[in-house]
C-alpha atoms as a PDB file:
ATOM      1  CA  UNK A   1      83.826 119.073  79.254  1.00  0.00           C
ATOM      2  CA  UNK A   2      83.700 115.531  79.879  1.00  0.00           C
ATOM      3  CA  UNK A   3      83.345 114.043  83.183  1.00  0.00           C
ATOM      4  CA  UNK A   4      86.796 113.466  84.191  1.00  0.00           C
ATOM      5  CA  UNK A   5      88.833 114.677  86.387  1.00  0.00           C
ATOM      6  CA  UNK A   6      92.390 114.168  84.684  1.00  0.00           C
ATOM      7  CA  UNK A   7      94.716 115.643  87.367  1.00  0.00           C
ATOM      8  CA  UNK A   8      95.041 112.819  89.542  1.00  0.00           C
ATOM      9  CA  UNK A   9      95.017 110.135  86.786  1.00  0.00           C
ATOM     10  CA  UNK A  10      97.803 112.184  84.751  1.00  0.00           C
ATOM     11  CA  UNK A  11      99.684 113.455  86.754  1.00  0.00           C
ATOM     12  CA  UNK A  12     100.831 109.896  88.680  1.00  0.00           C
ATOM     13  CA  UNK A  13     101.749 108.533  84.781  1.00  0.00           C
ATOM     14  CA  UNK A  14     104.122 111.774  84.729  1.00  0.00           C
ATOM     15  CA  UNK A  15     108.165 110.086  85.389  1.00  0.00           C
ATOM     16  CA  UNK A  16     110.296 112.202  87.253  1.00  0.00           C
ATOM     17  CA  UNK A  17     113.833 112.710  86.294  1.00  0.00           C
ATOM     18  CA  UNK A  18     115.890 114.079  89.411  1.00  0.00           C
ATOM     19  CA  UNK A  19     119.101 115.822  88.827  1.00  0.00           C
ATOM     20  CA  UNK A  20     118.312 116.255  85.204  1.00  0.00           C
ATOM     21  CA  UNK A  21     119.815 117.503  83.215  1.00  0.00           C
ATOM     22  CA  UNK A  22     121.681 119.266  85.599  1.00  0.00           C
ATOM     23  CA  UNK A  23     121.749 118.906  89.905  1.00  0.00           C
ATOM     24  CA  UNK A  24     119.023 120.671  91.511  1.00  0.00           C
ATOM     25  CA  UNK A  25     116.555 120.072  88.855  1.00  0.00           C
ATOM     26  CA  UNK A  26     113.463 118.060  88.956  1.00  0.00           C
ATOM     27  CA  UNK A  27     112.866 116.928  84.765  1.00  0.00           C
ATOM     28  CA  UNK A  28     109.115 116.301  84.496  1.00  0.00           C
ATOM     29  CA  UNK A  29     108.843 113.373  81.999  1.00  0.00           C
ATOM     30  CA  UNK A  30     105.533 113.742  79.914  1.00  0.00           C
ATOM     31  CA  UNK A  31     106.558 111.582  77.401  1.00  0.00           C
ATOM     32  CA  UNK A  32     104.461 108.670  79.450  1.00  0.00           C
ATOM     33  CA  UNK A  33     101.612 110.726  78.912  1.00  0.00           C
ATOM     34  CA  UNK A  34     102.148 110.551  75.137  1.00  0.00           C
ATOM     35  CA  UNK A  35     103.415 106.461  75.142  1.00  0.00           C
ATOM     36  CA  UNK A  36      99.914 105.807  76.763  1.00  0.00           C
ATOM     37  CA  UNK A  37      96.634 106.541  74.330  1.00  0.00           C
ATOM     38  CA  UNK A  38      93.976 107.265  76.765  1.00  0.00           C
ATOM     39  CA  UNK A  39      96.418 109.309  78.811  1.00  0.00           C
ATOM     40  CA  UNK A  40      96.941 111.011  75.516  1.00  0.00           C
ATOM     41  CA  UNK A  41      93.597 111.429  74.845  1.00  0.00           C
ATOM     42  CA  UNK A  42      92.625 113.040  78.307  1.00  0.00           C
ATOM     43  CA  UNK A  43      94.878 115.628  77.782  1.00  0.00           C
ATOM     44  CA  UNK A  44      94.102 116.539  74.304  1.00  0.00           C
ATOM     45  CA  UNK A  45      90.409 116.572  74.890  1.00  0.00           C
ATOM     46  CA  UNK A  46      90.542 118.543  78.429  1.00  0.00           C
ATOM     47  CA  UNK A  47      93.167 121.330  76.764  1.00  0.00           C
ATOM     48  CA  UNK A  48      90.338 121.061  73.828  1.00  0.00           C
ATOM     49  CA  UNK A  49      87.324 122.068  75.719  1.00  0.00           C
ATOM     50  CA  UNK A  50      89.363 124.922  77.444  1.00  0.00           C
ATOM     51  CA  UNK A  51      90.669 126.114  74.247  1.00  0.00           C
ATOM     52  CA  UNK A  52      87.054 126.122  72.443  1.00  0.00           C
ATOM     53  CA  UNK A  53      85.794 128.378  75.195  1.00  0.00           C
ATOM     54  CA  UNK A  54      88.420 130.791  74.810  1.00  0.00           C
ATOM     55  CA  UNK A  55      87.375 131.053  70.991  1.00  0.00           C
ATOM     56  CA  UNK A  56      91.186 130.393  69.834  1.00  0.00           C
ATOM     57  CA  UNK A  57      91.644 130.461  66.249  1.00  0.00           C
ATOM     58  CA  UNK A  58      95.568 129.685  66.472  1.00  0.00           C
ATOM     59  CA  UNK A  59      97.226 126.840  68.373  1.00  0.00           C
ATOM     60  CA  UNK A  60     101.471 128.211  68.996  1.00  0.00           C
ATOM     61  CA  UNK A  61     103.141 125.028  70.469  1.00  0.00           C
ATOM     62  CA  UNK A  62     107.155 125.591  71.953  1.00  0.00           C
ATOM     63  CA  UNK A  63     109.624 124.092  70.956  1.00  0.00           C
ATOM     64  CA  UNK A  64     109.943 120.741  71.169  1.00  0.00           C
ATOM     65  CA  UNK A  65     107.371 118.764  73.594  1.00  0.00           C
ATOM     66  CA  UNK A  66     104.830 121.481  73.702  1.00  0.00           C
ATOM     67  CA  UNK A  67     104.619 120.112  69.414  1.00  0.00           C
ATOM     68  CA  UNK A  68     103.365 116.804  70.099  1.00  0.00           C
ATOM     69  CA  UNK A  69     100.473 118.272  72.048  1.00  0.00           C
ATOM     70  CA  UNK A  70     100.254 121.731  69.793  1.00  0.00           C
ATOM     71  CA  UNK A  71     100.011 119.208  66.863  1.00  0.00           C
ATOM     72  CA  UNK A  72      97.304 116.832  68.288  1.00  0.00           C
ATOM     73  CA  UNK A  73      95.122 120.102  69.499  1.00  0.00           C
ATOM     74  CA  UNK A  74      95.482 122.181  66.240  1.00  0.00           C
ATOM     75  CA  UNK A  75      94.324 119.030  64.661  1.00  0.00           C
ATOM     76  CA  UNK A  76      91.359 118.270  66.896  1.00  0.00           C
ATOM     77  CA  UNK A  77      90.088 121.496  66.896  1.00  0.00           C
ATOM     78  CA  UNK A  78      90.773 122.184  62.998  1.00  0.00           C
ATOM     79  CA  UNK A  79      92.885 125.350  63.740  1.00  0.00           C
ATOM     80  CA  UNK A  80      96.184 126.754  62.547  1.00  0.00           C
ATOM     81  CA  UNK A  81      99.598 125.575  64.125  1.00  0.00           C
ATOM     82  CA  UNK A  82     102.456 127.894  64.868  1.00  0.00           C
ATOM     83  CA  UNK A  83     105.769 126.456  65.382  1.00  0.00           C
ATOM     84  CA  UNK A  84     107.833 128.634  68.057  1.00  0.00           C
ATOM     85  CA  UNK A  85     111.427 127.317  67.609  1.00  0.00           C
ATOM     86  CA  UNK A  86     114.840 127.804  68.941  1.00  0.00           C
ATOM     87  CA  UNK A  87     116.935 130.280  67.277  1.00  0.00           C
ATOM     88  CA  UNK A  88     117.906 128.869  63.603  1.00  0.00           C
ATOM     89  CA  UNK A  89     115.742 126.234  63.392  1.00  0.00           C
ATOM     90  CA  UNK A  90     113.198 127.711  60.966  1.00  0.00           C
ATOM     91  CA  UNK A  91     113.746 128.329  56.746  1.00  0.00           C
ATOM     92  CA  UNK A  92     111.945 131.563  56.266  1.00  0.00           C
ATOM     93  CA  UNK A  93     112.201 135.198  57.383  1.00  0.00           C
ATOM     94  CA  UNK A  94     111.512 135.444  61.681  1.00  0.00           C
ATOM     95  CA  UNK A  95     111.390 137.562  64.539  1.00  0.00           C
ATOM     96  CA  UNK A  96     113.028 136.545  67.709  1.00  0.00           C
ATOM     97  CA  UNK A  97     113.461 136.875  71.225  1.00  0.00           C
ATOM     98  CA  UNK A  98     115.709 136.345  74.109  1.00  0.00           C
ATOM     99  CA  UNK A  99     114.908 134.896  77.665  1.00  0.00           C
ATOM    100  CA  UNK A 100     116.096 133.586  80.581  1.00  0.00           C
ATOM    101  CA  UNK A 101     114.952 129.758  81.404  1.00  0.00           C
ATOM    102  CA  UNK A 102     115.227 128.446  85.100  1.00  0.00           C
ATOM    103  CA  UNK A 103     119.060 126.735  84.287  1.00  0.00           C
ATOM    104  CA  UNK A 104     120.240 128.778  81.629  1.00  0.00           C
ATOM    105  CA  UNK A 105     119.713 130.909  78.629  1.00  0.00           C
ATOM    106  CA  UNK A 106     118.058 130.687  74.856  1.00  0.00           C
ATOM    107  CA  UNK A 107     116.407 132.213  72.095  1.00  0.00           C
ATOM    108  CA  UNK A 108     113.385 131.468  70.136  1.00  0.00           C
ATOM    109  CA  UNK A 109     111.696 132.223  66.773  1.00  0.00           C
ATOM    110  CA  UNK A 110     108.736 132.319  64.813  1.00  0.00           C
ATOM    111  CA  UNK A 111     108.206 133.036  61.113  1.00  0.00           C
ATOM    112  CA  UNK A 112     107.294 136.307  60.335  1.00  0.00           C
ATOM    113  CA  UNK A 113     103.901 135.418  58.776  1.00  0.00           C
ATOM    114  CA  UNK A 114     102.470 133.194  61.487  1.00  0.00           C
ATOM    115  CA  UNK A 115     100.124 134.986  62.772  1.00  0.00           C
ATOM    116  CA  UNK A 116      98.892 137.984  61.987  1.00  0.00           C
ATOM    117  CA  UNK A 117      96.447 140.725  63.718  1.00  0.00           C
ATOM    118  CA  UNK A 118      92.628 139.302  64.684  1.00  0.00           C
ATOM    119  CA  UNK A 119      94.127 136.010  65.790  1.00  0.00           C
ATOM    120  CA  UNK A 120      93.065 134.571  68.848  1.00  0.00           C
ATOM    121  CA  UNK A 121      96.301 132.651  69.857  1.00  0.00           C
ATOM    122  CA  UNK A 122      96.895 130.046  72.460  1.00  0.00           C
ATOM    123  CA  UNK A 123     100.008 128.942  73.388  1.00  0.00           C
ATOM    124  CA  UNK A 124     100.712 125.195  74.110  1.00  0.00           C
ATOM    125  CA  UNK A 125     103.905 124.031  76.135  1.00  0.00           C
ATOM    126  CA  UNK A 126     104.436 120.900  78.356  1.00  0.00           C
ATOM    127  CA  UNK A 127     105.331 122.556  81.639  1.00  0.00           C
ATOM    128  CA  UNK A 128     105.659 126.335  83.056  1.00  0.00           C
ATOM    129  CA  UNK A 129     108.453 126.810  85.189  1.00  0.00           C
ATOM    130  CA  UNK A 130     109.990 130.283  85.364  1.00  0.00           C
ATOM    131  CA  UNK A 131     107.324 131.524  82.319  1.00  0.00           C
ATOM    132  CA  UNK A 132     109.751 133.019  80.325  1.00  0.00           C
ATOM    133  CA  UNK A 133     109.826 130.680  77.445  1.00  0.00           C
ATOM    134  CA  UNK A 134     105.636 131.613  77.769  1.00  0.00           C
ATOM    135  CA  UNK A 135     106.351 135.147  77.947  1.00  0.00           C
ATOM    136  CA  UNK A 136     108.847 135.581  75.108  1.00  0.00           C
ATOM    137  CA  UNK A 137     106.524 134.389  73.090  1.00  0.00           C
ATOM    138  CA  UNK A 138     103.789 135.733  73.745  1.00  0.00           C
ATOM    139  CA  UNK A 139     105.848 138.925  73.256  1.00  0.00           C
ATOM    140  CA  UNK A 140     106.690 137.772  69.600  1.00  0.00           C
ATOM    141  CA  UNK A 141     103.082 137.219  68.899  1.00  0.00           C
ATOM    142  CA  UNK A 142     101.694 140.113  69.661  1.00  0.00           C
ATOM    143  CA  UNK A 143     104.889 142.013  67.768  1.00  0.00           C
ATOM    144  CA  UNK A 144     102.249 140.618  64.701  1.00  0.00           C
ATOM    145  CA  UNK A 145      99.391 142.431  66.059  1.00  0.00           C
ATOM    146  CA  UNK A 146      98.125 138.998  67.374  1.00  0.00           C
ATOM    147  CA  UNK A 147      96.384 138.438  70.198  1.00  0.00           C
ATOM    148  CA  UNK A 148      97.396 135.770  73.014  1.00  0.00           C
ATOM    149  CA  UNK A 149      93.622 134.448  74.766  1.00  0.00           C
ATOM    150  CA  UNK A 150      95.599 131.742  76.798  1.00  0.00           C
ATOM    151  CA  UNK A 151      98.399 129.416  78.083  1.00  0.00           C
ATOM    152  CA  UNK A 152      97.983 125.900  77.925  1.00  0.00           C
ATOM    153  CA  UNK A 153     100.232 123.267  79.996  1.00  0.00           C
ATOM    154  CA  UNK A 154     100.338 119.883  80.567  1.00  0.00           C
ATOM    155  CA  UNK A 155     102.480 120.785  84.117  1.00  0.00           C
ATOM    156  CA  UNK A 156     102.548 123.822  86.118  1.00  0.00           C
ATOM    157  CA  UNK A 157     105.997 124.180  88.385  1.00  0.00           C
ATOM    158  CA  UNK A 158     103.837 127.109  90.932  1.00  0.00           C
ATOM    159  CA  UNK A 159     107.131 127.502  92.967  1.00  0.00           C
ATOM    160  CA  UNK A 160     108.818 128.300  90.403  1.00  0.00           C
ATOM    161  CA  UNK A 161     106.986 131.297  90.271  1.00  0.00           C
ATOM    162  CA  UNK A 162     105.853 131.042  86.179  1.00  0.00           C
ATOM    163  CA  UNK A 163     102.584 130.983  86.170  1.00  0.00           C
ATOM    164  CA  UNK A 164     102.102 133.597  88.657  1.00  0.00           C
ATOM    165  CA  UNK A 165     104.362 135.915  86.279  1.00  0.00           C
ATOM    166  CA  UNK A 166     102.266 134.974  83.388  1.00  0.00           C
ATOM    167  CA  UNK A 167      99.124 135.968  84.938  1.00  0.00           C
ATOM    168  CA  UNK A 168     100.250 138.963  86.280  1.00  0.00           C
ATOM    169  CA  UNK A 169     101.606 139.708  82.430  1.00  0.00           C
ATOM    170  CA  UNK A 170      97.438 139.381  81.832  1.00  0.00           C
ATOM    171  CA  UNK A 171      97.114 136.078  80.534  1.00  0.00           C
ATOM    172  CA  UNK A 172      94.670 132.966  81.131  1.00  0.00           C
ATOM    173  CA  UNK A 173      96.899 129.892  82.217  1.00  0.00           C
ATOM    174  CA  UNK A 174      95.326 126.478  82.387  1.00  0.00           C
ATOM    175  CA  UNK A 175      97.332 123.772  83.697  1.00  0.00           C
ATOM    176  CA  UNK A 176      96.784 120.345  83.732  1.00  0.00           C
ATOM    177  CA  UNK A 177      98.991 119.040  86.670  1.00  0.00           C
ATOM    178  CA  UNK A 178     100.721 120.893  89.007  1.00  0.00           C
ATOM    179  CA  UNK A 179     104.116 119.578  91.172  1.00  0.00           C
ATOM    180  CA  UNK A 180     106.344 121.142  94.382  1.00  0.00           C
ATOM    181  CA  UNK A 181     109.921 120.415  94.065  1.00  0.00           C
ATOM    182  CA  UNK A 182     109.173 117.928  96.938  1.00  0.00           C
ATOM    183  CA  UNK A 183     107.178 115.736  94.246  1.00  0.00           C
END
């Protein structure tokens, strides 16, 4: 990995929306990180290095930040990208699932054919909060026989209590940043 330490350098780029988009709620802004190239760059590379060890074969990047970096890392590392989507959003035949987010409700979906069994999947989202955007998918994935090696963040929420679930649901989470609701 290269010599950097990109927590510190990161995560003070990273805006912070309070009361958004409802009151209680902290909104982690990451599009700084993307407005800013060697920001940018950090993060690809570090998620890169982390990713390569794992042996991942298939990048699955949520719906609709966790793209930007999905995209940048399944081109980096020359691997397959999986688009998880919200319910409707994608043209062929899916499977979907259900979950509970930390203000609310959705759904997600991914095409029936995007993965399949022998895959070594990571998944690739901006922030874990309550992990169940994480673990829905992760459920759908390995519906197709898949297997998921890893969770990749830009921001970890730890009081929130996602990560913790998705560990305890056996997977590897690496997290970039991570923020109390003090932050």
């Amino acid at each position: 990995m290269p010599n950097i330490d990109p927590t510190t350098a990161l995560k003070e780029k990273i805006r912070t929306i309070r009361d958004w988009p409802k009151p209680g709620v902290n909104f982690r802004d990451v599009t700084t990180l993307f407005q800013d190239p060697e920001s940018f760059r950090i993060l690809v590379e570090s998620i890169s290095w982390d990713a390569t060890r794992l042996g991942v074969t298939l990048i699955a990047a949520i719906d609709a930040r966790g793209f930007i970096l999905g995209g940048a890392l399944a081109y980096q590392l020359h691997r397959p990208f999986m688009l998880v989507r919200k319910k409707g959003k994608l043209p062929f035949r899916t499977v979907g699932a259900d979950y509970a987010l930390e203000y609310g409700n959705a759904s997600i979906e991914i095409h029936a054919d995007a993965c399949k069994p022998g895959d070594r999947v990571l998944i690739v989202d901006d922030l874990i909060a309550t992990g169940g955007t994480v673990l829905a998918t992760a459920g759908l994935i390995r519906s197709l026989g898949a297997e998921v090696v890893g969770v990749s963040a830009i921001i970890d929420l730890p009081e929130l209590g996602g990560s913790e679930r998705l560990r305890a649901a056996g997977m590897r989470v690496h997290a970039i940043c991570h923020f109390t609701e003090t932050e």
